[in-house]
N, C-alpha and C. Protein backbone atom coordinates (compact mmCIF):
# COMPACT_ATOMS: atom_id res chain seq x y z
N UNK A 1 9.50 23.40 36.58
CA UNK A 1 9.07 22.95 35.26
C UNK A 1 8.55 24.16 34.49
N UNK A 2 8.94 24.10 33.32
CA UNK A 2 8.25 25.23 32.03
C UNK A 2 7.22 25.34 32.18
N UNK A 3 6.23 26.65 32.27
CA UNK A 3 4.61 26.70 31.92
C UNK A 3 4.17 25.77 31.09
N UNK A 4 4.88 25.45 29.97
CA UNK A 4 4.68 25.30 28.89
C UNK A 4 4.53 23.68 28.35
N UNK A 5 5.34 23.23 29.35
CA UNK A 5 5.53 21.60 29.89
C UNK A 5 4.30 21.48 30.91
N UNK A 6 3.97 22.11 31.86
CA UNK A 6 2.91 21.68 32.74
C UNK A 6 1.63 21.37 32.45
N UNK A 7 1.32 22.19 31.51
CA UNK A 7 -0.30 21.36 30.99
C UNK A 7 -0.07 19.91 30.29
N UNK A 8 1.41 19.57 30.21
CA UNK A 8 1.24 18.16 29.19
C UNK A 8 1.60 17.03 30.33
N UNK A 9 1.59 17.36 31.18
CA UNK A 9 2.04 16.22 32.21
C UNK A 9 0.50 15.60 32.39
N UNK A 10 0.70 14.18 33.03
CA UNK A 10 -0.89 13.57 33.12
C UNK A 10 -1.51 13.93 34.05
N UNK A 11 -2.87 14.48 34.18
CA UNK A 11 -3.25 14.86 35.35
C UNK A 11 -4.08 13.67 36.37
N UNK A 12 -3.87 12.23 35.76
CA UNK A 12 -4.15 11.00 37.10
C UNK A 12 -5.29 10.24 35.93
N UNK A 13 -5.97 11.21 35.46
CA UNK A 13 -7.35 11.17 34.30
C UNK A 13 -7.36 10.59 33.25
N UNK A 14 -7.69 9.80 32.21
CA UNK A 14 -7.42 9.40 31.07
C UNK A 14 -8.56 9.65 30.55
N UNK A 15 -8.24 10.45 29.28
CA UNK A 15 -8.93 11.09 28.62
C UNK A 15 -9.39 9.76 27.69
N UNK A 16 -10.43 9.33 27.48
CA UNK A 16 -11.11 8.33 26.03
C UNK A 16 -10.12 8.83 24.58
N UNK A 17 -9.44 8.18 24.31
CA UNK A 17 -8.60 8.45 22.84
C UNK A 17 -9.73 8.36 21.52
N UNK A 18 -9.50 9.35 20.75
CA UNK A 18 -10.03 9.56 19.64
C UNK A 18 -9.90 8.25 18.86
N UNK A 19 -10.68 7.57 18.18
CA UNK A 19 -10.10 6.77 17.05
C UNK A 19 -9.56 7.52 15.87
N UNK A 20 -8.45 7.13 15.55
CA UNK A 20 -8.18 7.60 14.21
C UNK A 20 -9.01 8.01 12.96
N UNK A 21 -9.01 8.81 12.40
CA UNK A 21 -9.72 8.87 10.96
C UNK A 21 -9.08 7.81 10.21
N UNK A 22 -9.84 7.78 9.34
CA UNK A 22 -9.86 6.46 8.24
C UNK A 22 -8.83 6.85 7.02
N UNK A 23 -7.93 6.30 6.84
CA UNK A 23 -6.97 6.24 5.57
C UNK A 23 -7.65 5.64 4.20
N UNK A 24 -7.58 6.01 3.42
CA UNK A 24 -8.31 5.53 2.11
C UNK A 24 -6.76 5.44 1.06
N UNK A 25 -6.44 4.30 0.55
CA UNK A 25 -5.41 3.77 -0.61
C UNK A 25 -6.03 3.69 -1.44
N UNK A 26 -6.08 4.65 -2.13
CA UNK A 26 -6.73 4.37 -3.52
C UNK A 26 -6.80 3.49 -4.50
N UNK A 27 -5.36 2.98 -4.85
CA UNK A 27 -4.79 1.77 -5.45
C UNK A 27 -3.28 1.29 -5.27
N UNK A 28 -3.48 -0.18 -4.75
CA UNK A 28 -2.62 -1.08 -4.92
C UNK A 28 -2.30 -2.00 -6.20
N UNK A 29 -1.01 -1.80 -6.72
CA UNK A 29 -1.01 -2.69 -8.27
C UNK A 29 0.09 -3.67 -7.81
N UNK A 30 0.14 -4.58 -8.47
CA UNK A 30 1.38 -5.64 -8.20
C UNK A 30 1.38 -6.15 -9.95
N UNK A 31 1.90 -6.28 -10.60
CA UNK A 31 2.20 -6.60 -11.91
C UNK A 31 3.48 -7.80 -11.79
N UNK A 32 3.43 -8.60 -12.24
CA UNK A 32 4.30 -9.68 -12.92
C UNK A 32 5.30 -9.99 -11.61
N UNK A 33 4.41 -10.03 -10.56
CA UNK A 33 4.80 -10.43 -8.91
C UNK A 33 5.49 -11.79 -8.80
N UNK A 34 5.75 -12.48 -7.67
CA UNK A 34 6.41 -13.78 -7.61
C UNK A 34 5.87 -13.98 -6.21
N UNK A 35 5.76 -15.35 -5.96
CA UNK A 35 5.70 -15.60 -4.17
C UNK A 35 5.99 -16.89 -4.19
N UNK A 36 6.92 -17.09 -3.36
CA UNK A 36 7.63 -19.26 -2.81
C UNK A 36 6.99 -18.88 -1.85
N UNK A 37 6.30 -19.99 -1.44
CA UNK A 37 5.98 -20.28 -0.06
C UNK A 37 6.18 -21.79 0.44
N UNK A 38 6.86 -22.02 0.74
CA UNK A 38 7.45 -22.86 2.03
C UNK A 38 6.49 -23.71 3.16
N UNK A 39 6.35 -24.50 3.17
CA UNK A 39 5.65 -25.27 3.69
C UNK A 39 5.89 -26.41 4.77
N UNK A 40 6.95 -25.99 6.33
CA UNK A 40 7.71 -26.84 6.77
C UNK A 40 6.79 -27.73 7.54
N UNK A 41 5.69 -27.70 7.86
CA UNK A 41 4.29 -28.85 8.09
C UNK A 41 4.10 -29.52 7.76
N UNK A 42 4.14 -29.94 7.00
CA UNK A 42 4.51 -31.37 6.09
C UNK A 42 4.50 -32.70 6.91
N UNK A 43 4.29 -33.40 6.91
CA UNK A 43 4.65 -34.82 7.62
C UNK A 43 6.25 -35.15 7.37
N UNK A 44 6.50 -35.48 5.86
CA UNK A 44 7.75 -35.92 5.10
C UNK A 44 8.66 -34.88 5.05
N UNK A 45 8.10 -34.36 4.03
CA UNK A 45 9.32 -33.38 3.13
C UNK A 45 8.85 -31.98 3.11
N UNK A 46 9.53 -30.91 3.60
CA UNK A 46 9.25 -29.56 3.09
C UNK A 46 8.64 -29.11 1.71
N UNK A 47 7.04 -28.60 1.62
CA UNK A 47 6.84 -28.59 0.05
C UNK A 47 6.99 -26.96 0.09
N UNK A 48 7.88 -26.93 -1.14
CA UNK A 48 7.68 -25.35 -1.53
C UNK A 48 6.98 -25.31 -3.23
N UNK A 49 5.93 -24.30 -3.01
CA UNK A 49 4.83 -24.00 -3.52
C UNK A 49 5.15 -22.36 -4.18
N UNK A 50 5.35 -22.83 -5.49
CA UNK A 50 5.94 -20.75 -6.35
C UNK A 50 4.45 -21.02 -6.90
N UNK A 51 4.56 -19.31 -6.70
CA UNK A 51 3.36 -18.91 -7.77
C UNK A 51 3.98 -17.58 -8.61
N UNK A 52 3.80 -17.63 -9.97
CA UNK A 52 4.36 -16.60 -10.99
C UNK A 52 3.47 -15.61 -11.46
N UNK A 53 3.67 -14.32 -12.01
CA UNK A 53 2.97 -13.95 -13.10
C UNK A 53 1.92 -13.14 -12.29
N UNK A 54 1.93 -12.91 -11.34
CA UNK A 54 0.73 -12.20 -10.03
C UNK A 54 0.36 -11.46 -10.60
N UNK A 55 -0.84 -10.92 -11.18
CA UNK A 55 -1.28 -9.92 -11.33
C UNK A 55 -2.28 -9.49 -10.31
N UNK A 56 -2.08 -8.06 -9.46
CA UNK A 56 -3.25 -7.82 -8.70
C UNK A 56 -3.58 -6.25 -8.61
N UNK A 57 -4.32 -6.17 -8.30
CA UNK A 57 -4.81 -4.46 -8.19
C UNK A 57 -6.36 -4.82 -7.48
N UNK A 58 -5.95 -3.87 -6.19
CA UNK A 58 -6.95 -2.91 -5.25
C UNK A 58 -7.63 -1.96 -5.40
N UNK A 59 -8.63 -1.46 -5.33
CA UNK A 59 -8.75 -0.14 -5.33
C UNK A 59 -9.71 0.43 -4.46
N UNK A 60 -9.20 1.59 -3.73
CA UNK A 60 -10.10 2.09 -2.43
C UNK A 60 -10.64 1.01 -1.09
N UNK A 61 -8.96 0.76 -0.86
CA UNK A 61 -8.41 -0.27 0.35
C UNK A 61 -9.22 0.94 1.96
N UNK A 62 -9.92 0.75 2.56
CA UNK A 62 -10.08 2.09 3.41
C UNK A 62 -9.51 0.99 5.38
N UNK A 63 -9.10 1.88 5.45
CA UNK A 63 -8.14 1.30 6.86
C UNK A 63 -8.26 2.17 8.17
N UNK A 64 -9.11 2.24 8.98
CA UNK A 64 -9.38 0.88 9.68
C UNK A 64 -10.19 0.44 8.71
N UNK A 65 -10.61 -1.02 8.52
CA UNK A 65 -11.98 -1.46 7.76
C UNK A 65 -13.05 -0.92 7.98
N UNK A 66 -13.87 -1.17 6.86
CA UNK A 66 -15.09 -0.35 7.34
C UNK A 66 -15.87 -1.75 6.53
N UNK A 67 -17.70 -1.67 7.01
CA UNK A 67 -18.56 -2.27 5.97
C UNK A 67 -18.42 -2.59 4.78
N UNK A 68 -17.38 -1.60 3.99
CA UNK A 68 -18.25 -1.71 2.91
C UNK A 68 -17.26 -2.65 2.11
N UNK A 69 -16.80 -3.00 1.21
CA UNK A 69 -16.14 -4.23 0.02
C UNK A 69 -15.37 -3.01 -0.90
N UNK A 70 -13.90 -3.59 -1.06
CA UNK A 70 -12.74 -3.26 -2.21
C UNK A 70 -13.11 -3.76 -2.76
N UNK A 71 -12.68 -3.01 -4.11
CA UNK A 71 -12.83 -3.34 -5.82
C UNK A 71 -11.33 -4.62 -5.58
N UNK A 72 -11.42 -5.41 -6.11
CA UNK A 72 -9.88 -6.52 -6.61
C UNK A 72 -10.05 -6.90 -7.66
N UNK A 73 -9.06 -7.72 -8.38
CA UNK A 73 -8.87 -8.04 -9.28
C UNK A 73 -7.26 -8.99 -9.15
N UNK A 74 -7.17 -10.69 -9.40
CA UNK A 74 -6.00 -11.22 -8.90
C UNK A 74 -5.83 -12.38 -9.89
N UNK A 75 -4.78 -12.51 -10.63
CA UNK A 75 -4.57 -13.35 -11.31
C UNK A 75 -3.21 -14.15 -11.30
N UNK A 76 -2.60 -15.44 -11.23
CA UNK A 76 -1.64 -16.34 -11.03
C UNK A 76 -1.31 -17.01 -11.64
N UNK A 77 -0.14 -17.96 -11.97
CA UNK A 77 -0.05 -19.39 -12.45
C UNK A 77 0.69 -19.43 -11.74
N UNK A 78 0.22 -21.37 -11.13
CA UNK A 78 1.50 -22.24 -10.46
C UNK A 78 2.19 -23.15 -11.67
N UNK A 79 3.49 -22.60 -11.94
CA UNK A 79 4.08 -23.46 -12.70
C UNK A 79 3.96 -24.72 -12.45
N UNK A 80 3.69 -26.06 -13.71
CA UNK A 80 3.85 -27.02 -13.54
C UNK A 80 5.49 -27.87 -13.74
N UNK A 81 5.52 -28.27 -12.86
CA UNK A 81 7.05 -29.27 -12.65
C UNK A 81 6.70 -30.48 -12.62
N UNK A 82 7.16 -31.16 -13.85
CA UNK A 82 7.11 -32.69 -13.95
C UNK A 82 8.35 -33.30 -12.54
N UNK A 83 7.48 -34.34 -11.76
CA UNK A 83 8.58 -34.36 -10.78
C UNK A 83 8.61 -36.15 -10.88
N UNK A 84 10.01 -36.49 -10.35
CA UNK A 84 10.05 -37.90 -10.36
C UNK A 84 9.67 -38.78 -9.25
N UNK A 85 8.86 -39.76 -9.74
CA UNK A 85 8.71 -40.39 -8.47
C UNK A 85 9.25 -41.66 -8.39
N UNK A 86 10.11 -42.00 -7.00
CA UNK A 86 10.66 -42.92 -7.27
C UNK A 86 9.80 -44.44 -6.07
């Protein structure tokens, strides 16, 4: 084996792994978004549930979590559908 390879082989030991440093996203925007969501739980009938018009924005998302609270901001409409009932 390479010198160079031999210090990376395991020596039986497990070293405690570092946690990662913390990622910081400064901002997430979503503008004039869409989401169906589907609902096959239901007793009856599959309800699917749109929401339009999403407005959202994050700011200083920090990952892993930490204590402290993101800035948000989230706004929606569920279209209304006149539906028939029979």
């Amino acid at each position: 084996m390479p010198p160079e390879l031999a210090s990376e082989q395991p020596s039986g030991e497990k070293k405690p792994e570092k946690p990662a440093p913390p990622v910081t996203i400064k901002k997430i925007e979503v503008t004039n978004g869409a989401v169906d969501y589907l609902d096959r739980k239901t007793p009856v009938t599959p309800v699917l549930t749109k929401m339009r018009e999403i407005d959202f924005t994050m700011n200083d998302l920090t990952v892993p979590f930490a204590d402290n609270f993101s800035d948000y901001a989230l706004s929606a409409t569920v279209p209304v559908i006149k539906a028939r009932v029979d």
